[in-house]
Protein backbone atom coordinates (compact mmCIF):
# COMPACT_ATOMS: atom_id res chain seq x y z
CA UNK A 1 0.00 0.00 0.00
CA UNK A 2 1.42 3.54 -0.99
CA UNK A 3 1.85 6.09 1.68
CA UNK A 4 -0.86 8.44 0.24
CA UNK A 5 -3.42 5.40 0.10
CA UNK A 6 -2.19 4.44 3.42
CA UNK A 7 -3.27 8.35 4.91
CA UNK A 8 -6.92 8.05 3.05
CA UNK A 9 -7.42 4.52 4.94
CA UNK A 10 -6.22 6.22 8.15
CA UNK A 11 -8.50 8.83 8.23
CA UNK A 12 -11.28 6.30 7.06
CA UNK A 13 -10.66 4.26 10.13
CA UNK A 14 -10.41 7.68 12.39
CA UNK A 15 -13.54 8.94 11.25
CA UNK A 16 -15.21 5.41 11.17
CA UNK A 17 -14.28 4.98 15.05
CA UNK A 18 -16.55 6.71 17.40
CA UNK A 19 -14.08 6.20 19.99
CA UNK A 20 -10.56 6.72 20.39
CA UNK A 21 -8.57 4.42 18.74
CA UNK A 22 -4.87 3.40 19.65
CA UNK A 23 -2.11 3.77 17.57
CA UNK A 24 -1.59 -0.19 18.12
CA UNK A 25 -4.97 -0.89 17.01
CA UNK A 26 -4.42 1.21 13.85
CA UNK A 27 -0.78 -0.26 13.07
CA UNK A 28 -2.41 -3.63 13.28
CA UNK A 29 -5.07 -2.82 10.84
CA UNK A 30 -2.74 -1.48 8.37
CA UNK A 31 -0.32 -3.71 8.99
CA UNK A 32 2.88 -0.86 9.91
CA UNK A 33 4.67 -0.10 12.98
CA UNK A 34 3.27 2.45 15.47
CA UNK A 35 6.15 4.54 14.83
CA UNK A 36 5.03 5.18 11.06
CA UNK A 37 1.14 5.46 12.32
CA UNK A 38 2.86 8.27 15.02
CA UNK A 39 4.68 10.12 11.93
CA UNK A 40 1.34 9.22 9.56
CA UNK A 41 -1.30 11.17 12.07
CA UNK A 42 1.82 14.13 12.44
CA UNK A 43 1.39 14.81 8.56
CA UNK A 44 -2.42 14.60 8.49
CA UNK A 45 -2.71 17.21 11.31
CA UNK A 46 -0.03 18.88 9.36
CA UNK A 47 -2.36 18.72 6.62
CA UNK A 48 -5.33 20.37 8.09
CA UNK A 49 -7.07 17.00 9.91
CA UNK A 50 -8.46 17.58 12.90
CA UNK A 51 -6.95 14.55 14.69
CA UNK A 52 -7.44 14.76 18.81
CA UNK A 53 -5.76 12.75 21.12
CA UNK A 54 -2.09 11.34 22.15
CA UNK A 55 0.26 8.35 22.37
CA UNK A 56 -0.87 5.97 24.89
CA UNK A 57 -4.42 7.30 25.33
CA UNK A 58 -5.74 7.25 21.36
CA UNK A 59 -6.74 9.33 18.66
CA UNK A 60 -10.28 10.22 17.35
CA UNK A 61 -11.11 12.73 14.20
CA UNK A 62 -12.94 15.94 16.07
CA UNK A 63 -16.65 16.06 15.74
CA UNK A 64 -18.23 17.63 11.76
CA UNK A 65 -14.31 17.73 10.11
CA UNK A 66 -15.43 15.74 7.05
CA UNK A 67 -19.22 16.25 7.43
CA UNK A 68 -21.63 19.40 8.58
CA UNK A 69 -23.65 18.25 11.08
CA UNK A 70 -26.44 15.91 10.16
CA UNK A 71 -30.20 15.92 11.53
CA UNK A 72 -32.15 13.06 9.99
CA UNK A 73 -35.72 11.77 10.80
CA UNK A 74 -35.64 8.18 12.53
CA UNK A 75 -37.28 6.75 9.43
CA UNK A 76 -34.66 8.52 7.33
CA UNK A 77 -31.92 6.82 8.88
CA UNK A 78 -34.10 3.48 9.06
CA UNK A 79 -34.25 3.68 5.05
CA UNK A 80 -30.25 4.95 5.11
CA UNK A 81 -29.34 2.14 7.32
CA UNK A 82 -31.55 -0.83 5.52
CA UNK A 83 -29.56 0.71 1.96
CA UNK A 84 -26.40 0.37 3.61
CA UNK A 85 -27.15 -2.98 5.08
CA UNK A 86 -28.44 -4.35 2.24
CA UNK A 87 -25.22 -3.51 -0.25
CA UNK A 88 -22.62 -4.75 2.33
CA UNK A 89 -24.51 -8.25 2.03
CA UNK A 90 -24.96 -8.60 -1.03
CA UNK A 91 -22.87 -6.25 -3.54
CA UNK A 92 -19.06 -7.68 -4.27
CA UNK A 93 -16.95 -6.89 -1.54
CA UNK A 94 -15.16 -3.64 -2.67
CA UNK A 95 -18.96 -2.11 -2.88
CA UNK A 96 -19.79 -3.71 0.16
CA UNK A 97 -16.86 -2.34 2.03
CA UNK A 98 -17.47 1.32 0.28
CA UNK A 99 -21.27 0.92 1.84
CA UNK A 100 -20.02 0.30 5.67
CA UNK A 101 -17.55 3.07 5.07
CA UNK A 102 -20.60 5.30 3.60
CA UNK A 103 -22.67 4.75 6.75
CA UNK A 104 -19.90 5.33 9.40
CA UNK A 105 -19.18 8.67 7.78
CA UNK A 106 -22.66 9.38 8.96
CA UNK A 107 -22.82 7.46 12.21
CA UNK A 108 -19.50 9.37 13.38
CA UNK A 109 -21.65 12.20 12.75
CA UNK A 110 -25.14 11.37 14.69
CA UNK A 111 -25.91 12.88 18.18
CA UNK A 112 -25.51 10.04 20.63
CA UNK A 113 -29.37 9.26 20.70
CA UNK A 114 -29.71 8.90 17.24
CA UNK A 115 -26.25 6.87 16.69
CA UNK A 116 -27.87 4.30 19.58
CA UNK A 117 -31.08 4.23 17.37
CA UNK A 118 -29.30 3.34 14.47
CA UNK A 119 -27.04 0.86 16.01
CA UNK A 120 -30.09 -1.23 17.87
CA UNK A 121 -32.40 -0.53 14.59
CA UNK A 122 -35.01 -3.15 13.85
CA UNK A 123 -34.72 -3.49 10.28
CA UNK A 124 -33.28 -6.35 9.18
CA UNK A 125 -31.19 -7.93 5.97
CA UNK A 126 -32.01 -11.33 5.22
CA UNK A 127 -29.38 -13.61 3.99
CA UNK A 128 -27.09 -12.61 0.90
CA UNK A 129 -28.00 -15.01 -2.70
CA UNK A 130 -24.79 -15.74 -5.16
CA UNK A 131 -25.70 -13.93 -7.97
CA UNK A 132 -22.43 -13.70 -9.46
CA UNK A 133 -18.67 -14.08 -9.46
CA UNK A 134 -17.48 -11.40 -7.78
CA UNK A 135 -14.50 -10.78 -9.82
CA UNK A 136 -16.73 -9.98 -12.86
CA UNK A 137 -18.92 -7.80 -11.04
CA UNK A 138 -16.17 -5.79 -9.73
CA UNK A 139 -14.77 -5.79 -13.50
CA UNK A 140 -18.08 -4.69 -14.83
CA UNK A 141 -18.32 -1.88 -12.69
CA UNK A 142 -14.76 -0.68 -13.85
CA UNK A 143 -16.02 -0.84 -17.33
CA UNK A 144 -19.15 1.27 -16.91
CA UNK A 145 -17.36 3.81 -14.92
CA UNK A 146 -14.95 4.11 -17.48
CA UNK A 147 -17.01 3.24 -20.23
CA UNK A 148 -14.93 0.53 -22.02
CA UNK A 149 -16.21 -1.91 -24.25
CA UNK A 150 -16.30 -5.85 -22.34
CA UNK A 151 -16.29 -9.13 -24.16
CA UNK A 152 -17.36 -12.45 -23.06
CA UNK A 153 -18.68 -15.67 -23.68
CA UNK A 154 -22.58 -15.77 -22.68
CA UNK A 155 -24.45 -19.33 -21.75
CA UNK A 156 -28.24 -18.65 -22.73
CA UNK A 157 -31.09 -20.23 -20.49
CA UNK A 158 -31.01 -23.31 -22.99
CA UNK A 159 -27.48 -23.86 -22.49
CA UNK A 160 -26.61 -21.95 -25.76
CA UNK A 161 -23.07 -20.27 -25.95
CA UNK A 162 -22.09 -17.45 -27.71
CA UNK A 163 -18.95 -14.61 -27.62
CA UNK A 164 -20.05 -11.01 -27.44
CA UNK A 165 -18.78 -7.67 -27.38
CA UNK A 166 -21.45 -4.93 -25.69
CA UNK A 167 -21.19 -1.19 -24.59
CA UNK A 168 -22.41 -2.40 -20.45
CA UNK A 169 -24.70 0.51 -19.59
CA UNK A 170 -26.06 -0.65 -15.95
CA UNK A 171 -26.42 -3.30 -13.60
CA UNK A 172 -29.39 -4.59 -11.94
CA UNK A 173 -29.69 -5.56 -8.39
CA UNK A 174 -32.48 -8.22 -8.74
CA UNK A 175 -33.72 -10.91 -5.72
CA UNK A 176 -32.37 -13.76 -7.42
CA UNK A 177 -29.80 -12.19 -10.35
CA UNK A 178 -27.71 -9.80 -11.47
CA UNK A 179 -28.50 -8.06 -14.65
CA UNK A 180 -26.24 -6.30 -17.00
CA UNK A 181 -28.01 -4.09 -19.65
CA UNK A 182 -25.99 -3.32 -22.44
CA UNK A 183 -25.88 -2.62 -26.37
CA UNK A 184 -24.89 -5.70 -27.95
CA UNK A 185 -22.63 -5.10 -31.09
CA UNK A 186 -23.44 -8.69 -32.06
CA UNK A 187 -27.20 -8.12 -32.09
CA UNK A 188 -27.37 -4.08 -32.85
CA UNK A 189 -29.43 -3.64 -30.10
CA UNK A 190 -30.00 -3.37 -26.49
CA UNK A 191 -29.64 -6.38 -24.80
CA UNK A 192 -29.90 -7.72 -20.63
CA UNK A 193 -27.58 -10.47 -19.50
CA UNK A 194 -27.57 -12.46 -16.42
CA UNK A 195 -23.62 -12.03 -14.90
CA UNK A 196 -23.95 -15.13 -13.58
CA UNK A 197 -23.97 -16.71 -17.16
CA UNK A 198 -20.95 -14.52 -18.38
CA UNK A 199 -17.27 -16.48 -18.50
CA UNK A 200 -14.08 -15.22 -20.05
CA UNK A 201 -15.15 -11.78 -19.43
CA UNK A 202 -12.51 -9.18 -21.03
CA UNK A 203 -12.71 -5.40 -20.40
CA UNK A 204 -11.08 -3.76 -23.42
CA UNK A 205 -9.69 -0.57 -21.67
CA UNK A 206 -8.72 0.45 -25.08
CA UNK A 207 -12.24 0.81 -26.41
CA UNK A 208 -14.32 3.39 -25.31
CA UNK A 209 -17.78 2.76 -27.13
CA UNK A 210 -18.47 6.01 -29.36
CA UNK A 211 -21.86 6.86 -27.53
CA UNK A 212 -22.09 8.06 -23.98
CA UNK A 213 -23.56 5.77 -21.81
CA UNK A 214 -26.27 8.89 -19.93
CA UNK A 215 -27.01 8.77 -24.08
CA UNK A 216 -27.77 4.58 -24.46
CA UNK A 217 -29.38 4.88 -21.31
CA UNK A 218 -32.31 7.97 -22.10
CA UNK A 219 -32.64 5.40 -25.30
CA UNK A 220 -32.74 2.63 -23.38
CA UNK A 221 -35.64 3.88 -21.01
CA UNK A 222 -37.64 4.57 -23.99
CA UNK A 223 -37.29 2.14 -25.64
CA UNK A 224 -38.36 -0.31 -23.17
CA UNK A 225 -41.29 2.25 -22.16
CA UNK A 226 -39.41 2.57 -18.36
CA UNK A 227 -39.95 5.61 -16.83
CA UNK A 228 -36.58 7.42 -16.14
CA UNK A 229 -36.15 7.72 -11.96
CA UNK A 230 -37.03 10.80 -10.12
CA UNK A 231 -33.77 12.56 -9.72
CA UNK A 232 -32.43 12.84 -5.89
């Protein structure tokens, strides 16, 4: 891990932590000496972070440094919470992990009431289904980000194979699969794909596809007469 990665994960775990935190507790976690998470916290507070705390006692961030402060409704939170819940059981682990550090950003933000609401809340996620390899949904959502052509071999639901190269436009979360839409080059049209069935998959970092995706999907929604989502 680089040193500059190695700061961002520090103050993830800082602001994470609603209590102080050791400097042996944070070596262990990144896997350094104490000495280097010492001289690590000097050049963040150096830097502007408003780290608290001392060797031997612990170190906390100080209260609203990366957020303002928050005031949410209990059934705000309930629906923030069951989000966040649901994606760290059952997105692929570097979404997952992204969602738990999402929601302590806001917990180490939360008057104490509220943070003890949220942690004893009674809405529950049931247990994760496999919908895919997570190695290819972690690839896939490289490629839409970045908008590069993938190409893979694709078993249909009567065991038919085929190689394709699409333009992947979105994926959908569904109960029992994962759905990639795309435009499929092979069929010159839009097409949905279960990522379960994909094998061989090959991102093409090369290839950007000539139409922006916002563009395929505004086509996409009217073509399949789906009514665009109400904007946050």
């Amino acid at each position: 891990m680089s040193r500059s990665k190695r700061l961002l994960t520090l103050l993830d775990l800082l602001r994470q932590s609603r209590r102080p935190i050791t400097a042996r507790q944070l070596a262990q976690q990144l896997n350094v000496s104490v000495r280097s998470i010492y001289r690590d916290i000097a050049t963040l507070q150096e830097q502007g972070a408003q780290i608290e705390g001392e060797a031997g006692v612990g170190y906390q961030m100080a209260s609203g440094f990366w957020l303002p402060p928050l005031n949410f409704t209990s059934q705000e939170l309930e629906a923030l919470v069951l989000g966040m819940h649901w994606v760290t059981r059952q997105a692929d682990p570097e979404l997952a992990h992204s969602a738990a550090a999402c929601l302590g950003k806001v917990l180490s933000e939360l008057p104490d009431d509220l943070a003890d609401e949220v942690t004893h809340n009674t809405l529950l996620v049931g247990p994760a289904a496999s919908l895919a390899d997570d190695d290819n949904v972690a690839c896939l959502r490289a490629a839409l980000q970045a908008e590069f052509k993938i190409e893979f071999q694709y078993q249909d639901q009567a065991g038919r194979n085929s190689q394709r190269v699409v333009w992947p436009m979105a994926l959908g979360y569904f109960q029992t699969a994962l759905m990639l839409i795309a435009w499929c080059e092979t069929r010159q049209d839009f097409r949905h794909f279960r990522v379960d069935r994909l094998y061989d998959l090959v991102v093409k970092d090369q290839a950007r596809y000539p139409t922006a995706r916002r563009t395929l999907m505004n086509q996409w929604y009217e073509q399949q007469q789906i009514p665009k989502p109400l904007p946050f």
